[in-house]
C-alpha atoms as a PDB file:
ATOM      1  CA  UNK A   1       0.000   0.000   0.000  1.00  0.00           C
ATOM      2  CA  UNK A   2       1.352   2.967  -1.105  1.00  0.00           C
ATOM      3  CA  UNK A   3       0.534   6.710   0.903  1.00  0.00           C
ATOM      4  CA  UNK A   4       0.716   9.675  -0.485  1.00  0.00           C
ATOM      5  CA  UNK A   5       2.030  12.265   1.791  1.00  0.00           C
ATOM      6  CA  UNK A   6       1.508  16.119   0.217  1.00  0.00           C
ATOM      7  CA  UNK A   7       3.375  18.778   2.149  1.00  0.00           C
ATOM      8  CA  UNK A   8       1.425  21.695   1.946  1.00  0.00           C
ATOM      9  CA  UNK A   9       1.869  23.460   5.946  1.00  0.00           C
ATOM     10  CA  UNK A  10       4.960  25.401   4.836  1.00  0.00           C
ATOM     11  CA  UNK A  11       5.900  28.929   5.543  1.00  0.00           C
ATOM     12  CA  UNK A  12       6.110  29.864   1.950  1.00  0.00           C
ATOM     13  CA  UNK A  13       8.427  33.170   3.345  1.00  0.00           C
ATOM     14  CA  UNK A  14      10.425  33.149  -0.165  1.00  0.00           C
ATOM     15  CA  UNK A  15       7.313  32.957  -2.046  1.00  0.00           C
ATOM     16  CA  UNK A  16       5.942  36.001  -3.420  1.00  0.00           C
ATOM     17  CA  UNK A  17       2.562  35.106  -3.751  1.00  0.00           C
ATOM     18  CA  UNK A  18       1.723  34.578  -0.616  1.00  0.00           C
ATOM     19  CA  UNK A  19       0.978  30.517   0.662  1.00  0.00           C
ATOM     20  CA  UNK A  20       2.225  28.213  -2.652  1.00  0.00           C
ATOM     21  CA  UNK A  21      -0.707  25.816  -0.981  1.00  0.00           C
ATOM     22  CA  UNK A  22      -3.505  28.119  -1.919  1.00  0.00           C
ATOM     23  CA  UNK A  23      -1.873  29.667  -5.109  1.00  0.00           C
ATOM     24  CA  UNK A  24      -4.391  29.313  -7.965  1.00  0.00           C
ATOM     25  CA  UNK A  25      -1.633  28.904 -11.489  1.00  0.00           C
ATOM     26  CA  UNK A  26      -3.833  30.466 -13.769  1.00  0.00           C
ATOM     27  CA  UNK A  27      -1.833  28.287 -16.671  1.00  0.00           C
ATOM     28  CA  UNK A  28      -2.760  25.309 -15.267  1.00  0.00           C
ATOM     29  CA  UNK A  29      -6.056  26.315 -14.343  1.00  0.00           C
ATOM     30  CA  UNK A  30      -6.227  24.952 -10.508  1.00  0.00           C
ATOM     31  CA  UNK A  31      -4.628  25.800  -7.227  1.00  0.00           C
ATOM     32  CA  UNK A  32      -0.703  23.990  -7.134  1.00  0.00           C
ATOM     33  CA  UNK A  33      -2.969  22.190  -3.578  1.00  0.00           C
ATOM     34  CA  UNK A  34      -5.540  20.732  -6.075  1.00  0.00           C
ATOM     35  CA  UNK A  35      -2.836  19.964  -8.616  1.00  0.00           C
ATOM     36  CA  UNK A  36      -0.616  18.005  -6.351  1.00  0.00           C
ATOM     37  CA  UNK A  37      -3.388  16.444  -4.803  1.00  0.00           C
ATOM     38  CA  UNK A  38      -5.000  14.487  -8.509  1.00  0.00           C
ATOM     39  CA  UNK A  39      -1.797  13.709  -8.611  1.00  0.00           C
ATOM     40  CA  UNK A  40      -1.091  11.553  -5.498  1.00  0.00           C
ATOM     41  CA  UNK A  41      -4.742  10.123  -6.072  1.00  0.00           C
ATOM     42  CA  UNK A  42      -3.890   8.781  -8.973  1.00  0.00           C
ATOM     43  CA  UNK A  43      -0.970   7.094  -7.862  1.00  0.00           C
ATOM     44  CA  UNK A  44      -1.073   6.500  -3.986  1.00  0.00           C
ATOM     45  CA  UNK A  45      -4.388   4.268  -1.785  1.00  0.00           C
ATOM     46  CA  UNK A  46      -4.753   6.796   0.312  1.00  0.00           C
ATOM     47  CA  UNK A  47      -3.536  10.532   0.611  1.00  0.00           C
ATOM     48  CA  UNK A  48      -2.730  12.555   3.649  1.00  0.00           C
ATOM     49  CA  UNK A  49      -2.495  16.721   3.062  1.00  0.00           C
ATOM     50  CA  UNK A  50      -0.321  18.424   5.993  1.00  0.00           C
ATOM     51  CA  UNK A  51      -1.667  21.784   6.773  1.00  0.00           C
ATOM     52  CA  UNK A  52      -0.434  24.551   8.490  1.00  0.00           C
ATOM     53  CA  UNK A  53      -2.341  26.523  11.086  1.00  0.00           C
ATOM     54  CA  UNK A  54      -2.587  29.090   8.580  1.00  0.00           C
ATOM     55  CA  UNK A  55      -4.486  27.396   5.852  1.00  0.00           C
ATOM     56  CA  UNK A  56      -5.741  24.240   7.402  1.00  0.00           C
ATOM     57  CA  UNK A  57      -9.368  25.464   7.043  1.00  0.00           C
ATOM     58  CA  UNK A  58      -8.991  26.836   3.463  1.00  0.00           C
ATOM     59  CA  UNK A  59      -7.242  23.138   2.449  1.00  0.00           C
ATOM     60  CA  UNK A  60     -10.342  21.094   4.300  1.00  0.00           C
ATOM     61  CA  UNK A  61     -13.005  23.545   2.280  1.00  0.00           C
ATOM     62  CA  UNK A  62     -11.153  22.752  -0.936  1.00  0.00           C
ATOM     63  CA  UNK A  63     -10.080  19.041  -0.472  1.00  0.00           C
ATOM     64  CA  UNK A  64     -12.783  17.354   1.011  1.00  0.00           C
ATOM     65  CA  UNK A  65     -12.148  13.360   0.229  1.00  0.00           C
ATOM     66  CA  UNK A  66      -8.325  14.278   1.900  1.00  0.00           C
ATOM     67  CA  UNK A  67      -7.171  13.185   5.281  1.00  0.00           C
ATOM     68  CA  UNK A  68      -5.982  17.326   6.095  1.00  0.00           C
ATOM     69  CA  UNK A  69      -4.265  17.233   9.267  1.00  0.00           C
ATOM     70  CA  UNK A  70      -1.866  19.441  11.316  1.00  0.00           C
ATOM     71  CA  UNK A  71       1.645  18.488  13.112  1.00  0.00           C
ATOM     72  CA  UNK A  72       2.064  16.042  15.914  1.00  0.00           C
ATOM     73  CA  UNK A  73       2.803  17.733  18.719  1.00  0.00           C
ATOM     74  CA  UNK A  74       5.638  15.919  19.449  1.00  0.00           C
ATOM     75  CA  UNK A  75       7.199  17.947  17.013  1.00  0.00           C
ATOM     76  CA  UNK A  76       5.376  20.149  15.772  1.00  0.00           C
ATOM     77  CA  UNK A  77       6.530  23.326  13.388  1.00  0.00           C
ATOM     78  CA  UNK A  78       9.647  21.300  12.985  1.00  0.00           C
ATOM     79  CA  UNK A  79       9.525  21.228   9.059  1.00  0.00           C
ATOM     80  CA  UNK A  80       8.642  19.012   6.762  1.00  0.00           C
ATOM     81  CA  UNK A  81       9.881  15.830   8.667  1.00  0.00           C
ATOM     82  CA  UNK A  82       7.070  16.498  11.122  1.00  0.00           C
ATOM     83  CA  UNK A  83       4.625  15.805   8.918  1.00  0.00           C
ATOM     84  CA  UNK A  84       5.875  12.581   7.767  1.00  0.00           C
ATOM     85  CA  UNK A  85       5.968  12.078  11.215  1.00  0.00           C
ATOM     86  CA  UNK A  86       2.640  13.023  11.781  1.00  0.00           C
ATOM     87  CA  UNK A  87       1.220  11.002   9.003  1.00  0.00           C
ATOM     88  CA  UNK A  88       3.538   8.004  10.175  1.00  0.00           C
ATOM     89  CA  UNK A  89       1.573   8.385  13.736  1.00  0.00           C
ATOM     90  CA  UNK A  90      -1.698   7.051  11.701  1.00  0.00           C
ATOM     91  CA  UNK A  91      -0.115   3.288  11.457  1.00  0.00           C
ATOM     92  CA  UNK A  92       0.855   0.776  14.084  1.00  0.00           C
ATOM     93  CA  UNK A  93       4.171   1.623  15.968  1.00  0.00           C
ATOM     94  CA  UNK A  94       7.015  -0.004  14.141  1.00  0.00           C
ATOM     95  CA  UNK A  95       5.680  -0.818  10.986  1.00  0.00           C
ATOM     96  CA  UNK A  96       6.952   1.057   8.125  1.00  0.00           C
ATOM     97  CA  UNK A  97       5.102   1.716   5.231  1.00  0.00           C
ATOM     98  CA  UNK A  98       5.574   3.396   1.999  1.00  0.00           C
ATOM     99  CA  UNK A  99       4.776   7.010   1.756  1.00  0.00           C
ATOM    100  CA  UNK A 100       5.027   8.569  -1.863  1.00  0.00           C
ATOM    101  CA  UNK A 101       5.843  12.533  -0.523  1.00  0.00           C
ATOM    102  CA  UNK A 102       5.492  15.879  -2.714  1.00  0.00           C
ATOM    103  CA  UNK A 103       5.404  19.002  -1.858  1.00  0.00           C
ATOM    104  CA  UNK A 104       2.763  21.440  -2.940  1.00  0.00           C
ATOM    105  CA  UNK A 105       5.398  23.630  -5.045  1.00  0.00           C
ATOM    106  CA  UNK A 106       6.274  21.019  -7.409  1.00  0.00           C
ATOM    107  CA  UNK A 107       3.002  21.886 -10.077  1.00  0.00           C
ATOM    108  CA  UNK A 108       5.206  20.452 -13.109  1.00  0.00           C
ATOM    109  CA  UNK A 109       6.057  17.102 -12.000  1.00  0.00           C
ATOM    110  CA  UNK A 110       3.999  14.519 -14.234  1.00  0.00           C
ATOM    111  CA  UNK A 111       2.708  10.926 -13.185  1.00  0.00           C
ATOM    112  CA  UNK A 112       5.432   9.187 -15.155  1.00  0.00           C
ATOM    113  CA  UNK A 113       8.077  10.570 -13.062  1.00  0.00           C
ATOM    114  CA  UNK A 114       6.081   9.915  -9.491  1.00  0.00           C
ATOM    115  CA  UNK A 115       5.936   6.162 -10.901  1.00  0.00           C
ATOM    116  CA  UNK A 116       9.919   6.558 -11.806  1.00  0.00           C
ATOM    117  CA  UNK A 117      10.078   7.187  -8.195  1.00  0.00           C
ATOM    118  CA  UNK A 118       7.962   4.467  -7.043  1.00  0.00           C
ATOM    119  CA  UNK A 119       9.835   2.195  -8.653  1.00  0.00           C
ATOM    120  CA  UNK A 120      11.625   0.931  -5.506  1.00  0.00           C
ATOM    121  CA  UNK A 121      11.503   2.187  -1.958  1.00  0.00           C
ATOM    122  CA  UNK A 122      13.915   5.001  -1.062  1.00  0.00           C
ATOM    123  CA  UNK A 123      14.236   7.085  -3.939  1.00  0.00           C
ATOM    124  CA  UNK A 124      14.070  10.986  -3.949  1.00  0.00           C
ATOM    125  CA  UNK A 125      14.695  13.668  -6.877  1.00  0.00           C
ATOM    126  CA  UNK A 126      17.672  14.359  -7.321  1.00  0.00           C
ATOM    127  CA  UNK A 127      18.170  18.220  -5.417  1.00  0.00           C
ATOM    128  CA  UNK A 128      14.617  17.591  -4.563  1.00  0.00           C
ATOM    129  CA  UNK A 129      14.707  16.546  -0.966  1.00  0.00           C
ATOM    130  CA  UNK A 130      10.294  16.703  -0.577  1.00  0.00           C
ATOM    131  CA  UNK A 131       9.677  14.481  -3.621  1.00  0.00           C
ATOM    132  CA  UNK A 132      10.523  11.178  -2.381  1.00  0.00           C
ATOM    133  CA  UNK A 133       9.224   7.806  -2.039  1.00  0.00           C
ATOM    134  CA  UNK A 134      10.427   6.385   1.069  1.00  0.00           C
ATOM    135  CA  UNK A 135      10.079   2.905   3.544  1.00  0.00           C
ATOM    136  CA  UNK A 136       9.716   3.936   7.166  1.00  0.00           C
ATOM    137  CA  UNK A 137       8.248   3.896  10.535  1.00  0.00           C
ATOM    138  CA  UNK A 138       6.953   6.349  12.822  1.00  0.00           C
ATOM    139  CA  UNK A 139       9.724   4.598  15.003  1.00  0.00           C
ATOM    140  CA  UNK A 140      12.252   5.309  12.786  1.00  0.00           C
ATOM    141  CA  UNK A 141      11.550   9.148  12.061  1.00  0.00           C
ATOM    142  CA  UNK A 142      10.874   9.924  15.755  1.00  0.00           C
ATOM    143  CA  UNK A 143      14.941   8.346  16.686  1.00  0.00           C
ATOM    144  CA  UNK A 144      15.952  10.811  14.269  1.00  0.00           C
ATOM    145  CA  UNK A 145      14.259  13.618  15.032  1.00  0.00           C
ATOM    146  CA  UNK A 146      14.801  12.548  18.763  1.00  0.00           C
ATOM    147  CA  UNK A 147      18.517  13.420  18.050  1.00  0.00           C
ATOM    148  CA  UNK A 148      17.683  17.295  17.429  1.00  0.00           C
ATOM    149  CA  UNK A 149      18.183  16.974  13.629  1.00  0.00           C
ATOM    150  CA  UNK A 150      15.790  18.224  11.324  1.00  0.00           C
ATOM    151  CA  UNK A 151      17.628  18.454   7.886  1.00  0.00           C
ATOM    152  CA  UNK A 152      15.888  15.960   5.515  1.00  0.00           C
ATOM    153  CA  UNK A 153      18.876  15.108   3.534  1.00  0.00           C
ATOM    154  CA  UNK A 154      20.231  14.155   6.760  1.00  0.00           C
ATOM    155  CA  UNK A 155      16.876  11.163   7.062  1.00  0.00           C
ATOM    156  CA  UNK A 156      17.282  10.349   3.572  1.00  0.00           C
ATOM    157  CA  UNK A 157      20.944   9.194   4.233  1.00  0.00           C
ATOM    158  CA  UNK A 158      19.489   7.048   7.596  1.00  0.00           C
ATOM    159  CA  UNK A 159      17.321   5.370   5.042  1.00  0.00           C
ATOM    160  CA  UNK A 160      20.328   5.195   2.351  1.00  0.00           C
ATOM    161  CA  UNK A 161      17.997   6.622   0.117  1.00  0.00           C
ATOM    162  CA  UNK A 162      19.271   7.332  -3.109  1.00  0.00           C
ATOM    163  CA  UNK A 163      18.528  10.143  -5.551  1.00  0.00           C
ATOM    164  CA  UNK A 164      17.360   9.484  -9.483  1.00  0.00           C
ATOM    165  CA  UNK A 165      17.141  11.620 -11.891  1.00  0.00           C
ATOM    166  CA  UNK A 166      13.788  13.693 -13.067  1.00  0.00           C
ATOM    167  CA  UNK A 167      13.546  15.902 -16.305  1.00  0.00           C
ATOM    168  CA  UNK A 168      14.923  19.389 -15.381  1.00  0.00           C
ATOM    169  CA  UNK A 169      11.339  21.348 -16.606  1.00  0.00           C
ATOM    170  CA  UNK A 170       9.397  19.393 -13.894  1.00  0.00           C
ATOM    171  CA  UNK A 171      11.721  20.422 -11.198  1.00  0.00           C
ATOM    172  CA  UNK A 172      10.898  24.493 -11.279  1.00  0.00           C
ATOM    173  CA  UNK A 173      12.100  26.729  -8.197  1.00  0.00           C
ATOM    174  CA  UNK A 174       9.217  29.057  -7.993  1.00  0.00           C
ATOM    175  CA  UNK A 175       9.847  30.888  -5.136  1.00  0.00           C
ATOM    176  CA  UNK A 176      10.885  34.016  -7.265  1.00  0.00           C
ATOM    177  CA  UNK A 177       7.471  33.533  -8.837  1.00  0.00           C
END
């Protein structure tokens, strides 16, 4: 069973446009939340939307048929490794599972290269740290972020996760946008 984690509870602070969740791309003709989102449905059983206290509202009026949920409080605010936390929390302690993970801010990125991905656990894009699909437990995630870290290179090398690589024009940095 594959779940699809989107991260969609960041800051956005180098985005112009105010929260990249909620932005509406008027050449795509949705919001980069509703994009991401068809696209984890299509490939994932079940999908999992991390909010932010910011726009968690907004996100459950616009997704509903999406489990929307905020950080564990464990950790929360910690970044985007508390939401795979938090979505890890939903399964039975010490079982790991495989989460297919994209962030919001990724609009381009097609369903061939989210099945590239999926093609065996522990793979992320290569420079492209939240679009991963990754084997692990809550267990797992909660010893590394026990240890202070929160850099998510730094739990992709605990997994020995390895990076592939996606077609440049999927991979946009739109923070200038």
């Amino acid at each position: 069973m594959t779940i699809g984690i989107l991260l969609a509870g960041g800051k956005s602070s180098r985005f112009k446009q105010g929260d990249k969740a909620l932005f509406f791309d008027e050449r795509l003709g949705q919001s980069w939340l509703e994009i991401a989102f068809d696209k984890l449905k299509q490939v994932s059983d079940e999908v999992f939307i991390s909010a932010s206290a910011t726009n968690y509202e907004k996100i459950k009026q616009d997704l509903a048929g999406g489990h929307i949920q905020l950080d564990h409080s464990d950790f929360s605010g910690e970044g985007p490794l508390s939401a795979l936390y938090s979505v890890a929390k939903h399964f039975p302690q010490g079982q790991a599972q495989d989460y297919l993970i994209l962030s919001v801010d990724n609009p381009e990125i097609s369903i061939n290269s989210l099945r590239s991905l999926m093609r065996q656990p522990n793979q992320y894009a290569e420079n492209h740290f939240t679009i991963a699909y990754l084997r692990f437990s809550a267990d797992d995630i909660e010893s590394y972020l026990q240890t202070g870290q929160r850099r998510v290179i730094g739990f992709l090398n605990q997994l020995a996760a390895s990076a592939i690589q996606l077609p440049d024009e999927e991979l946009v940095n739109h923070n200038e946008a």
